[in-house]
PDB file of N, CA and C in Angstrom:
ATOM      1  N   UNK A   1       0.838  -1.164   0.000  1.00  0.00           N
ATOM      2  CA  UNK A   1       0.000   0.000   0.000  1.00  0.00           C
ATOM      3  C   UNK A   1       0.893   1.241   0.000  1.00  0.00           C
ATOM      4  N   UNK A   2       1.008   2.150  -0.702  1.00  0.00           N
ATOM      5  CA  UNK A   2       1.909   3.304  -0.883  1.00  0.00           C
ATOM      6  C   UNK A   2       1.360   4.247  -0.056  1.00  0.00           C
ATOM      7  N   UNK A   3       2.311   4.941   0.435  1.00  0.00           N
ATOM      8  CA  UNK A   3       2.223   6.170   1.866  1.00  0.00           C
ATOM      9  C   UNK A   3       2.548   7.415   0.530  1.00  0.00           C
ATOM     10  N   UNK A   4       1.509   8.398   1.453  1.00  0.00           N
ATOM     11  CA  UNK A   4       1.895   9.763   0.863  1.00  0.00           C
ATOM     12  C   UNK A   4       2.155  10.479   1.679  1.00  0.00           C
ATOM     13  N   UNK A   5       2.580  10.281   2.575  1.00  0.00           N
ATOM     14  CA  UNK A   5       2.684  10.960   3.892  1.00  0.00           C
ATOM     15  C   UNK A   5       4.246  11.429   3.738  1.00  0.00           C
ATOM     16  N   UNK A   6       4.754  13.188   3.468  1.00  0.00           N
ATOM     17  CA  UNK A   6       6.100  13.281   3.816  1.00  0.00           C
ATOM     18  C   UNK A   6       7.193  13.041   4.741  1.00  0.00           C
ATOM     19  N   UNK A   7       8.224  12.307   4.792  1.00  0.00           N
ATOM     20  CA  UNK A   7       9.303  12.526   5.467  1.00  0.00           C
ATOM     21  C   UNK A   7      10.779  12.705   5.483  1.00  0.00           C
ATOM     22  N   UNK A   8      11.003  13.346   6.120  1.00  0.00           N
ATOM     23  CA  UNK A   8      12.350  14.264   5.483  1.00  0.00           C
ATOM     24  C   UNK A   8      13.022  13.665   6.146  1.00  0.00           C
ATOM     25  N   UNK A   9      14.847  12.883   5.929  1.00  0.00           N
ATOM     26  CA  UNK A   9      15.585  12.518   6.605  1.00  0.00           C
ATOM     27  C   UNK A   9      17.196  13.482   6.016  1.00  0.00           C
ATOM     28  N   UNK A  10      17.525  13.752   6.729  1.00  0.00           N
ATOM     29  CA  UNK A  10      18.584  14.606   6.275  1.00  0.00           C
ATOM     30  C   UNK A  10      20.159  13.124   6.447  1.00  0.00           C
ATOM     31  N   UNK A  11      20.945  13.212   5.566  1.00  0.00           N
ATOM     32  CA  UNK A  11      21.814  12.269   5.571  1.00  0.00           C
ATOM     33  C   UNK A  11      23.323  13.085   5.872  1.00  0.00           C
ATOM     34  N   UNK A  12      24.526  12.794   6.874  1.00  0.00           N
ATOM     35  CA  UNK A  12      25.124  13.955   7.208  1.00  0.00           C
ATOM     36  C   UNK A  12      26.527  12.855   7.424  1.00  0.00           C
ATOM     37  N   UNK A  13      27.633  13.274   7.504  1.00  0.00           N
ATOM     38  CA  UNK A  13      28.987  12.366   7.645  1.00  0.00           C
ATOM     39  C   UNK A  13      29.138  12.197   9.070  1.00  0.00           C
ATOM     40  N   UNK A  14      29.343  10.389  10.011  1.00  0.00           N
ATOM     41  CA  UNK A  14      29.418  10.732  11.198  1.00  0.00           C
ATOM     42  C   UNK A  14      30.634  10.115  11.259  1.00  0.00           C
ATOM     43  N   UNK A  15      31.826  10.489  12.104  1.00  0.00           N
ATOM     44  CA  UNK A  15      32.926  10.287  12.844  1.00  0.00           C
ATOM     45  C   UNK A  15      34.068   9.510  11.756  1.00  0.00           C
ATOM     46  N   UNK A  16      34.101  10.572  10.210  1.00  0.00           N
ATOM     47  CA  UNK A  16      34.900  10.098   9.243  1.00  0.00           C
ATOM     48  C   UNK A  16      34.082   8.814   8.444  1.00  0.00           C
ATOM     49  N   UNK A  17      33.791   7.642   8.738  1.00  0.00           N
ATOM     50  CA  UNK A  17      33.512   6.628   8.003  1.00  0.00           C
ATOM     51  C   UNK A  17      32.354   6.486   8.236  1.00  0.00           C
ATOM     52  N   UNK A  18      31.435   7.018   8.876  1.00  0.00           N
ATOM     53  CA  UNK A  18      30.052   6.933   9.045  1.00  0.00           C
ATOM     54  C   UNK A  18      29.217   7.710   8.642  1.00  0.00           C
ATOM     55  N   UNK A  19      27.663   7.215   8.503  1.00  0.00           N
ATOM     56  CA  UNK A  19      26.939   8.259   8.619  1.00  0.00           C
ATOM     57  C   UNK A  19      25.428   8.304   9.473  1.00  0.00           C
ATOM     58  N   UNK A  20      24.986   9.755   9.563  1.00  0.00           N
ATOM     59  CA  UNK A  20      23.732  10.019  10.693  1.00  0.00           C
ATOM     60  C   UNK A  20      22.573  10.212   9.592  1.00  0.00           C
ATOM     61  N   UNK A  21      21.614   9.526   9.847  1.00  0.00           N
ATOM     62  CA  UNK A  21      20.457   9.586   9.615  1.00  0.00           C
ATOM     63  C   UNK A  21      19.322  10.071  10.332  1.00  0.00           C
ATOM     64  N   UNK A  22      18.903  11.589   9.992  1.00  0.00           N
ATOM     65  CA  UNK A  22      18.216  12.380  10.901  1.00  0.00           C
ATOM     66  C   UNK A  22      16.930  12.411  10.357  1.00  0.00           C
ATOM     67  N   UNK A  23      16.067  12.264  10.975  1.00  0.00           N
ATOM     68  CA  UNK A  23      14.900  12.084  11.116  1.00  0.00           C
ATOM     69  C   UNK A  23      13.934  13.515  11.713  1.00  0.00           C
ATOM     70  N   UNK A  24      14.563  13.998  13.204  1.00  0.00           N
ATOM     71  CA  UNK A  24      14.236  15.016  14.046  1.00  0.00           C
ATOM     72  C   UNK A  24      15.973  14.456  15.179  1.00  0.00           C
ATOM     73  N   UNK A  25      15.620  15.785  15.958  1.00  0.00           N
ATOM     74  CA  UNK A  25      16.725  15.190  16.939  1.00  0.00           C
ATOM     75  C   UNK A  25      16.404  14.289  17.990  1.00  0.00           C
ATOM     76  N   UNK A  26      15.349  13.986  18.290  1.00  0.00           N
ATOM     77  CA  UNK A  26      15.151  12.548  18.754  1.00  0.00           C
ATOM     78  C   UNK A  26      15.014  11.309  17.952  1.00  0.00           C
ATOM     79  N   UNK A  27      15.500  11.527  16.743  1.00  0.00           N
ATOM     80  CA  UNK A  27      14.995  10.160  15.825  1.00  0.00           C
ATOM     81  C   UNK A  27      16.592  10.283  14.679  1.00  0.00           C
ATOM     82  N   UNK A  28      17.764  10.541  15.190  1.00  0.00           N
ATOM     83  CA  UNK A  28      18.967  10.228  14.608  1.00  0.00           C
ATOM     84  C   UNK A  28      19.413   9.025  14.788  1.00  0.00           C
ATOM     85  N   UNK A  29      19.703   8.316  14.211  1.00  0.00           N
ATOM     86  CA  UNK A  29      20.521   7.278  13.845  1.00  0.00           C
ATOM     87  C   UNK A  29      22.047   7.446  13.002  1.00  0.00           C
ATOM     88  N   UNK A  30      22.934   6.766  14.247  1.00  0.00           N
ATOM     89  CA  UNK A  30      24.837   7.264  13.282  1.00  0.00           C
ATOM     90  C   UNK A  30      25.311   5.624  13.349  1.00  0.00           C
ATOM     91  N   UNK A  31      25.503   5.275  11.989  1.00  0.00           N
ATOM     92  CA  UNK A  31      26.005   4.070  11.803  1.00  0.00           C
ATOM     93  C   UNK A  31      27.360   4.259  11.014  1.00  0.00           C
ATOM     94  N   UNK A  32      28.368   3.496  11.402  1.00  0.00           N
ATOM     95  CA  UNK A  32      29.661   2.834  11.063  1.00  0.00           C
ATOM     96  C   UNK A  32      29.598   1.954  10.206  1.00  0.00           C
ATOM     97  N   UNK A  33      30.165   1.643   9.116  1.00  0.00           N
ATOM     98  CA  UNK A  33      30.032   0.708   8.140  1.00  0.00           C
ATOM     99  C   UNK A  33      31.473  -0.467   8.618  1.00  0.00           C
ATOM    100  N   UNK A  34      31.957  -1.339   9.714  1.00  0.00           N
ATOM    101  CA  UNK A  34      32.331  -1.653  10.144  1.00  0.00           C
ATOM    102  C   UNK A  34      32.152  -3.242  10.130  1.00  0.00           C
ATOM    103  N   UNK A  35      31.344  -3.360  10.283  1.00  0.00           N
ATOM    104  CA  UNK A  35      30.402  -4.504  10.667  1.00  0.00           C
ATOM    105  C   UNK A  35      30.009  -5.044  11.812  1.00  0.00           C
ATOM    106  N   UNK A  36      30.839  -4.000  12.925  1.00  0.00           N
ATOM    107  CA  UNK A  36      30.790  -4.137  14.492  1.00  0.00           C
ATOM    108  C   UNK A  36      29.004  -4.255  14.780  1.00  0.00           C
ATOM    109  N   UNK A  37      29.092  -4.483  15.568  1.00  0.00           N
ATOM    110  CA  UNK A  37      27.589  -4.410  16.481  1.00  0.00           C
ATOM    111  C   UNK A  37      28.104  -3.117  17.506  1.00  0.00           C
ATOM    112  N   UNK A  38      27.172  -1.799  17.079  1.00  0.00           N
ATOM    113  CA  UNK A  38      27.482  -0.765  17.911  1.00  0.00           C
ATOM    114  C   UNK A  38      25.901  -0.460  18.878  1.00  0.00           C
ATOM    115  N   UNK A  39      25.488  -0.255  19.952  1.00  0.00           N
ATOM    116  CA  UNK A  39      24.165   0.028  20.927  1.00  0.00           C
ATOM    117  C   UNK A  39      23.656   1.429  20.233  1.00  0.00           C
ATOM    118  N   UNK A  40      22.044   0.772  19.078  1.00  0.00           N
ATOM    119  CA  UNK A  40      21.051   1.974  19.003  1.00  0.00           C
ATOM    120  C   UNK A  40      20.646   2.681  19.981  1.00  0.00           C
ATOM    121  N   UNK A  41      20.466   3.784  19.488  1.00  0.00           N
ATOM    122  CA  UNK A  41      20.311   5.032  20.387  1.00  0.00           C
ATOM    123  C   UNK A  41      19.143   6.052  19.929  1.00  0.00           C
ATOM    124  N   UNK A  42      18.621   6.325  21.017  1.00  0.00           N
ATOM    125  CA  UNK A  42      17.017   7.220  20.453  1.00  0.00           C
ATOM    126  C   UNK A  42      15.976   7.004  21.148  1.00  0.00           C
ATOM    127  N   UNK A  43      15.409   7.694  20.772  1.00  0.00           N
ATOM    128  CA  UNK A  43      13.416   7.376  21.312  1.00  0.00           C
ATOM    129  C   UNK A  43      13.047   6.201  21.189  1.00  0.00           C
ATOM    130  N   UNK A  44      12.461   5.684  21.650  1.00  0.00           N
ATOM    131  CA  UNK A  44      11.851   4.798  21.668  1.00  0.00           C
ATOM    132  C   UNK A  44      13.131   3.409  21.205  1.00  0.00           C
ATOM    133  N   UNK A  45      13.844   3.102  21.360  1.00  0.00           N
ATOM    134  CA  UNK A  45      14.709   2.359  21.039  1.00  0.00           C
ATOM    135  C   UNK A  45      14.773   0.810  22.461  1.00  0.00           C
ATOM    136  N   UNK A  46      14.522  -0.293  21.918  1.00  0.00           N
ATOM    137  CA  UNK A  46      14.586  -1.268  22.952  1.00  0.00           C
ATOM    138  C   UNK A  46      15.554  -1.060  23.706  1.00  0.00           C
ATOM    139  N   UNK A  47      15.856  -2.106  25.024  1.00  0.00           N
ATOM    140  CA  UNK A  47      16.963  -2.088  25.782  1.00  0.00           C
ATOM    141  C   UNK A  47      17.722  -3.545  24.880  1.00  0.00           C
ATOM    142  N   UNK A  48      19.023  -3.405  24.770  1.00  0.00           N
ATOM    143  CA  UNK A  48      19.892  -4.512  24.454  1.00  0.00           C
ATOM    144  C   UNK A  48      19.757  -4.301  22.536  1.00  0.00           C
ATOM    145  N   UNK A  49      19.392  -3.398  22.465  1.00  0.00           N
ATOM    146  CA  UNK A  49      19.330  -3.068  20.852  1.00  0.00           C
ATOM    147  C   UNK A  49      20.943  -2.514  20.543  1.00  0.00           C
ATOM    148  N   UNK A  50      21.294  -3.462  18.868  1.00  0.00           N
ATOM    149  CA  UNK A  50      21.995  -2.959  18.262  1.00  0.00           C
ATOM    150  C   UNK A  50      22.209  -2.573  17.086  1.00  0.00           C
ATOM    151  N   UNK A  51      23.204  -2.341  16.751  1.00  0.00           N
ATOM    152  CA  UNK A  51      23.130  -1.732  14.925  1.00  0.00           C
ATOM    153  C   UNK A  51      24.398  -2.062  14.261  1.00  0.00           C
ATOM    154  N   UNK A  52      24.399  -2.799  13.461  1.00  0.00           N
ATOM    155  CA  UNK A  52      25.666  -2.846  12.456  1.00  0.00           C
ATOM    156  C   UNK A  52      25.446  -2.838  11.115  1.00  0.00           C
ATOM    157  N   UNK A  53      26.728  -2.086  10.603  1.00  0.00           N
ATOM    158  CA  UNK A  53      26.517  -1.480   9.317  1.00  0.00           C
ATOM    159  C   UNK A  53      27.535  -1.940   8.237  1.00  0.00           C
ATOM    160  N   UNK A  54      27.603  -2.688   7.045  1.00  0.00           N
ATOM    161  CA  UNK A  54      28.368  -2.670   6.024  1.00  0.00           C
ATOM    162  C   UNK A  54      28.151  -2.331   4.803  1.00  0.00           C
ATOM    163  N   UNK A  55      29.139  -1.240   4.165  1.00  0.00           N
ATOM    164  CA  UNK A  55      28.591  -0.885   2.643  1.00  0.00           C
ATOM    165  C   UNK A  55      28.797  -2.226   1.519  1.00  0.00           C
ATOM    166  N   UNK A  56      27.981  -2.597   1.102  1.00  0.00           N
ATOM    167  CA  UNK A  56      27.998  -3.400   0.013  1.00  0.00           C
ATOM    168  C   UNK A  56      28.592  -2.750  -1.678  1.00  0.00           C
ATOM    169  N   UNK A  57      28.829  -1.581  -1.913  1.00  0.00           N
ATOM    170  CA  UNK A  57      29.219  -1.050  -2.665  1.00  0.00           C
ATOM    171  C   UNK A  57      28.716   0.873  -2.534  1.00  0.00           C
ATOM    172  N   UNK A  58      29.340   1.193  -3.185  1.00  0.00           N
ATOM    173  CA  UNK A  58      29.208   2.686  -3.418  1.00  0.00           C
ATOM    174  C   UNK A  58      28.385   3.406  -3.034  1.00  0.00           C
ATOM    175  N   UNK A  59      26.970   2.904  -3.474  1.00  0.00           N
ATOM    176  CA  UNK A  59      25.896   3.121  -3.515  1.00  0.00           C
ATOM    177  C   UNK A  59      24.584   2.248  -2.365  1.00  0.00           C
ATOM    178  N   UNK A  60      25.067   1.040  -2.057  1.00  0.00           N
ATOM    179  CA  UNK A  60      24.198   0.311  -1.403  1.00  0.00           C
ATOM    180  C   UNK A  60      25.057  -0.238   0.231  1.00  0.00           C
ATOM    181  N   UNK A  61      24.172   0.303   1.402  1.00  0.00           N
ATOM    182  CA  UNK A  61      24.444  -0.084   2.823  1.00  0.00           C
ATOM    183  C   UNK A  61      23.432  -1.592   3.186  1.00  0.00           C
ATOM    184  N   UNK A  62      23.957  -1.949   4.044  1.00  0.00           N
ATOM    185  CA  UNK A  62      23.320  -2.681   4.829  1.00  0.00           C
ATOM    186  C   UNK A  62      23.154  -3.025   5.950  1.00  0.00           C
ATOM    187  N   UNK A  63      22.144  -2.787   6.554  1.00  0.00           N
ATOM    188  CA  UNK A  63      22.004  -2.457   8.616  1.00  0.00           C
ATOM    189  C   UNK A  63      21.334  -4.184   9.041  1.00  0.00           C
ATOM    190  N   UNK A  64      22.445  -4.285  10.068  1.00  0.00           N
ATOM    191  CA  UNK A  64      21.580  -5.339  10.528  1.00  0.00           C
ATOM    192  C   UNK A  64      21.344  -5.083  12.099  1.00  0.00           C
ATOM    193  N   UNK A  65      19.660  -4.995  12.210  1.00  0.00           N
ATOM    194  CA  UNK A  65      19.557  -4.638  13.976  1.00  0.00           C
ATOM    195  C   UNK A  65      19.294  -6.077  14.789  1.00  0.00           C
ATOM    196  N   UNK A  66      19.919  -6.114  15.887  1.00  0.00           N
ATOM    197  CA  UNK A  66      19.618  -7.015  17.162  1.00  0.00           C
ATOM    198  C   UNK A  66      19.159  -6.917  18.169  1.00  0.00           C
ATOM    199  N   UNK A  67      18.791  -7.486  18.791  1.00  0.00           N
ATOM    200  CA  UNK A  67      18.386  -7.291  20.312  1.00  0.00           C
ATOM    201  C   UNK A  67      18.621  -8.659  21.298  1.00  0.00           C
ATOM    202  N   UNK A  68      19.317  -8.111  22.273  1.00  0.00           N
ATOM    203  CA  UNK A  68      20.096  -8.777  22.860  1.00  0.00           C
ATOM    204  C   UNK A  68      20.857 -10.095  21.833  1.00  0.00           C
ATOM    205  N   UNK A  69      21.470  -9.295  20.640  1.00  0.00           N
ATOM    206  CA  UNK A  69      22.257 -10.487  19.967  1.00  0.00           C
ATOM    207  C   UNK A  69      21.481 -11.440  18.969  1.00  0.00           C
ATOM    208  N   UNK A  70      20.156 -11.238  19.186  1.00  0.00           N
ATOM    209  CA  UNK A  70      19.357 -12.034  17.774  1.00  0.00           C
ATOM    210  C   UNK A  70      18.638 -10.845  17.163  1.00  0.00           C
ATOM    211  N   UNK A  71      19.156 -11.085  16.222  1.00  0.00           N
ATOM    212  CA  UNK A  71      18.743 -10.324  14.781  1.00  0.00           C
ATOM    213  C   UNK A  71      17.410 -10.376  14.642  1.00  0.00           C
ATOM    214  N   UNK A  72      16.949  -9.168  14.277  1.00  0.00           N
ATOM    215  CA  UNK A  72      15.393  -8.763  14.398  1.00  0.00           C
ATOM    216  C   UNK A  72      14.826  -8.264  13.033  1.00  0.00           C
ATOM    217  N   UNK A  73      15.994  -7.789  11.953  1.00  0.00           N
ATOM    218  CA  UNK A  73      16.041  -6.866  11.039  1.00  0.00           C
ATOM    219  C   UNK A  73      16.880  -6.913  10.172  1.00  0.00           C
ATOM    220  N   UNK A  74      16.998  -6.853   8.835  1.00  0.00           N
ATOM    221  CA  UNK A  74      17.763  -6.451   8.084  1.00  0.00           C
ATOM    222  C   UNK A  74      17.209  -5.148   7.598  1.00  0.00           C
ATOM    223  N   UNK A  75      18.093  -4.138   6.974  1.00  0.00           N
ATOM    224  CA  UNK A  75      17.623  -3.235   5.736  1.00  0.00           C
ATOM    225  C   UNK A  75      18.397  -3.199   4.978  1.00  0.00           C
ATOM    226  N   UNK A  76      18.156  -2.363   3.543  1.00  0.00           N
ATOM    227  CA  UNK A  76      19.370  -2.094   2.518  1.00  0.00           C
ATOM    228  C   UNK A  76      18.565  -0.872   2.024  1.00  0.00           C
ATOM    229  N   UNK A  77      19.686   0.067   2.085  1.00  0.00           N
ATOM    230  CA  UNK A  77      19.366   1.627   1.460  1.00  0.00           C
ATOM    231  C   UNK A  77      20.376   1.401   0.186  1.00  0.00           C
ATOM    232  N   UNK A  78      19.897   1.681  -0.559  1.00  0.00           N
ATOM    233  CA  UNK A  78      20.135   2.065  -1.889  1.00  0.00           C
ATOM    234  C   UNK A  78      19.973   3.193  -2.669  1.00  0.00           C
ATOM    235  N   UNK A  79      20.749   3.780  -3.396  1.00  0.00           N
ATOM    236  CA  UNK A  79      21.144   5.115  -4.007  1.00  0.00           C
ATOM    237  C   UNK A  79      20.911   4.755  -5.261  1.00  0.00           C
ATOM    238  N   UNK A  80      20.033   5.399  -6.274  1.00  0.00           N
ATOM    239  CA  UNK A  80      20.051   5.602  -7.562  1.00  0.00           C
ATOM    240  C   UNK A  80      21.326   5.742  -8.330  1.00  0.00           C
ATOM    241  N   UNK A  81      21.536   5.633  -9.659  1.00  0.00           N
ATOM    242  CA  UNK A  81      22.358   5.525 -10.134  1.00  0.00           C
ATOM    243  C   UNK A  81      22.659   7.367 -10.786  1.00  0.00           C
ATOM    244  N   UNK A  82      21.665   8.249 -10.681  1.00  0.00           N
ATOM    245  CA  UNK A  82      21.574   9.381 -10.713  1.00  0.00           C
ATOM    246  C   UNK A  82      21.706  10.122  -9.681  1.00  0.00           C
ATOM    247  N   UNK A  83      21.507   9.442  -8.167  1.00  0.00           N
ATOM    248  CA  UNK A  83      21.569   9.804  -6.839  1.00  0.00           C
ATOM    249  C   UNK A  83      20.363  10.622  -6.621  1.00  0.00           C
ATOM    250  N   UNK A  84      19.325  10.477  -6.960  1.00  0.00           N
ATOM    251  CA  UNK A  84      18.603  11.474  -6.552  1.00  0.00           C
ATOM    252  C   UNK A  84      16.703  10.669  -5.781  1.00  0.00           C
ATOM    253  N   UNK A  85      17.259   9.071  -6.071  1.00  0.00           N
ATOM    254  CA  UNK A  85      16.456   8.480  -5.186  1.00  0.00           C
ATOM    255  C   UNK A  85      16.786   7.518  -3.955  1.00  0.00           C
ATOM    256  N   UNK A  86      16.391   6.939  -3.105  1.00  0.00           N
ATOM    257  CA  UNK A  86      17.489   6.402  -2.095  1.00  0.00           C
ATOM    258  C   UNK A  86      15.833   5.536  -1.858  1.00  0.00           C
ATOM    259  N   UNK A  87      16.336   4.113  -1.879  1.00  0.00           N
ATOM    260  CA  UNK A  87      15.293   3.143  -2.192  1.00  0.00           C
ATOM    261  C   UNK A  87      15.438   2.114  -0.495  1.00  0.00           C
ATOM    262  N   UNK A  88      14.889   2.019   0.480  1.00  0.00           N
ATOM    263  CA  UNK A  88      15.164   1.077   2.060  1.00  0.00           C
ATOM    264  C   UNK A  88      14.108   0.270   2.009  1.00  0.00           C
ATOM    265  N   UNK A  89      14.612  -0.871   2.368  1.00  0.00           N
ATOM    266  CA  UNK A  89      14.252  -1.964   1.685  1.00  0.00           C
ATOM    267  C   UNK A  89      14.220  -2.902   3.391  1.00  0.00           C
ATOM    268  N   UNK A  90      13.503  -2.983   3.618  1.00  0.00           N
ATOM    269  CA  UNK A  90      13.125  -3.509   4.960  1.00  0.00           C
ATOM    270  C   UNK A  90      12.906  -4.620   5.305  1.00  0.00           C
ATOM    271  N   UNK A  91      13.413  -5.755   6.091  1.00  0.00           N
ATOM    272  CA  UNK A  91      12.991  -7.179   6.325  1.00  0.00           C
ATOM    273  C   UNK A  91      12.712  -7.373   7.912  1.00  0.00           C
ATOM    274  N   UNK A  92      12.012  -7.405   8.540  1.00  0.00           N
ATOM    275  CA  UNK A  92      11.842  -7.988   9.853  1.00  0.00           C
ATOM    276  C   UNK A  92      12.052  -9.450  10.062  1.00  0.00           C
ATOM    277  N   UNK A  93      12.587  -9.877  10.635  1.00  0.00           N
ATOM    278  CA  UNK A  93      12.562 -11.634  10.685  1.00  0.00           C
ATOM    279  C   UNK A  93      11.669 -11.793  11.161  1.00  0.00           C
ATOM    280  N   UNK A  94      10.927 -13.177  10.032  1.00  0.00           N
ATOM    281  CA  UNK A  94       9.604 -13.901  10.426  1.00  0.00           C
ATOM    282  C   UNK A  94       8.883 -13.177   9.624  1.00  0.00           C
ATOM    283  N   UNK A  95       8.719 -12.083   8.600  1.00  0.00           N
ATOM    284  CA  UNK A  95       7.934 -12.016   7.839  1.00  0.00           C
ATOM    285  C   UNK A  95       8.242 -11.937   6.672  1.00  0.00           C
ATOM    286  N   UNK A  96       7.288 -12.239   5.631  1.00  0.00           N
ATOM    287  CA  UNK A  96       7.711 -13.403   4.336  1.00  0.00           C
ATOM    288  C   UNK A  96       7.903 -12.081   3.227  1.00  0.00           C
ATOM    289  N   UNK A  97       7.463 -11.114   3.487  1.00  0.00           N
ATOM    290  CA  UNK A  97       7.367  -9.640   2.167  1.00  0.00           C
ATOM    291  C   UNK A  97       8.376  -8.307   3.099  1.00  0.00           C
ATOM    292  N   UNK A  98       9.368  -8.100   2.649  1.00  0.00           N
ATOM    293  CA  UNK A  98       9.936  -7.073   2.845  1.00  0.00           C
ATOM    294  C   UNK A  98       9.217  -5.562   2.815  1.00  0.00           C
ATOM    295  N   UNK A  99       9.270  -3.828   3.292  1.00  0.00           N
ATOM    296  CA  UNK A  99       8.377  -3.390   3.292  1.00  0.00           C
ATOM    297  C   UNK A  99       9.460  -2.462   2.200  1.00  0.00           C
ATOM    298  N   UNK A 100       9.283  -1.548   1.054  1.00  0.00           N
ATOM    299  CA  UNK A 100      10.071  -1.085   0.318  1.00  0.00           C
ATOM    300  C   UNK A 100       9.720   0.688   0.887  1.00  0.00           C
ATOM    301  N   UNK A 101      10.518   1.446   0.996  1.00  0.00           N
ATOM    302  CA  UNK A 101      10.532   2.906   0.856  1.00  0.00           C
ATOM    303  C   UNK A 101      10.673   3.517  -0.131  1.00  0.00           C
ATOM    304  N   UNK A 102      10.534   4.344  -1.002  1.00  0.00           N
ATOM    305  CA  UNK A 102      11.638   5.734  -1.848  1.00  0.00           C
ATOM    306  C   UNK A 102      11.502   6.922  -1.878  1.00  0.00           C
ATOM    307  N   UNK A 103      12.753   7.589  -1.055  1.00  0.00           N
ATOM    308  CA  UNK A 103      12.659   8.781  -0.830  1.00  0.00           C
ATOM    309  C   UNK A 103      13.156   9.484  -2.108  1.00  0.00           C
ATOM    310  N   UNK A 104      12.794  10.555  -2.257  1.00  0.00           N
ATOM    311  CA  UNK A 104      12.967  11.525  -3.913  1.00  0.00           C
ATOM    312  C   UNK A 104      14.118  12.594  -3.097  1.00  0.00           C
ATOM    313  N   UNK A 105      15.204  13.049  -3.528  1.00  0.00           N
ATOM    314  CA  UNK A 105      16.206  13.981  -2.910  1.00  0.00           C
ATOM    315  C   UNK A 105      15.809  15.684  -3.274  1.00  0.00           C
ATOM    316  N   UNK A 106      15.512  16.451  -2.433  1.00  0.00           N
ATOM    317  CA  UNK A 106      15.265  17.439  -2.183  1.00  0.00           C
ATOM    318  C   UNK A 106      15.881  18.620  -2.599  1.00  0.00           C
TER     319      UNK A 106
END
């Protein structure tokens, strides 16, 4: 079912090799492309939640979240080949249809 509902995420460089995904300032997210398991941070965020991040190429990341150590989540953000769409691609474990996003660049 397609959302028309706007939302703006501003994308910003965090700590050299990373980056923050801002939402509002209670709804930032700063991931490391590392592959570490680093502790999500934010509103509403579980206890024992984590986040790890590896770029799969140039253009395409991939987050995998945990909680307390079992994986709850995959995503993959993806960048147009023009850069001007950024496509997140959502999997919860245990459900069989991924949920797709695309944000249009501003």
């Amino acid at each position: 079912m397609p959302l028309n509902v706007p939302v703006v995420i501003q994308i910003r460089p965090y700590e050299g090799d990373g980056l923050s995904f801002v939402r509002s300032p209670q709804d930032t997210r700063n991931l490391k492309f590392d592959g570490k398991d680093y502790p999500a941070q934010g509103h509403g965020v579980a206890p024992g939640a984590t986040s790890s991040g590896r770029r799969l190429n140039e253009r395409t990341l991939e987050v995998t979240d945990k909680i307390n150590g079992r994986v709850v989540r995959t995503e993959r953000r993806e960048l147009s080949a023009d850069l001007k769409t950024m496509t997140r691609t959502v999997r919860p474990v245990g459900q069989r249809n991924p949920s797709s996003l695309v944000y249009e660049r501003q």
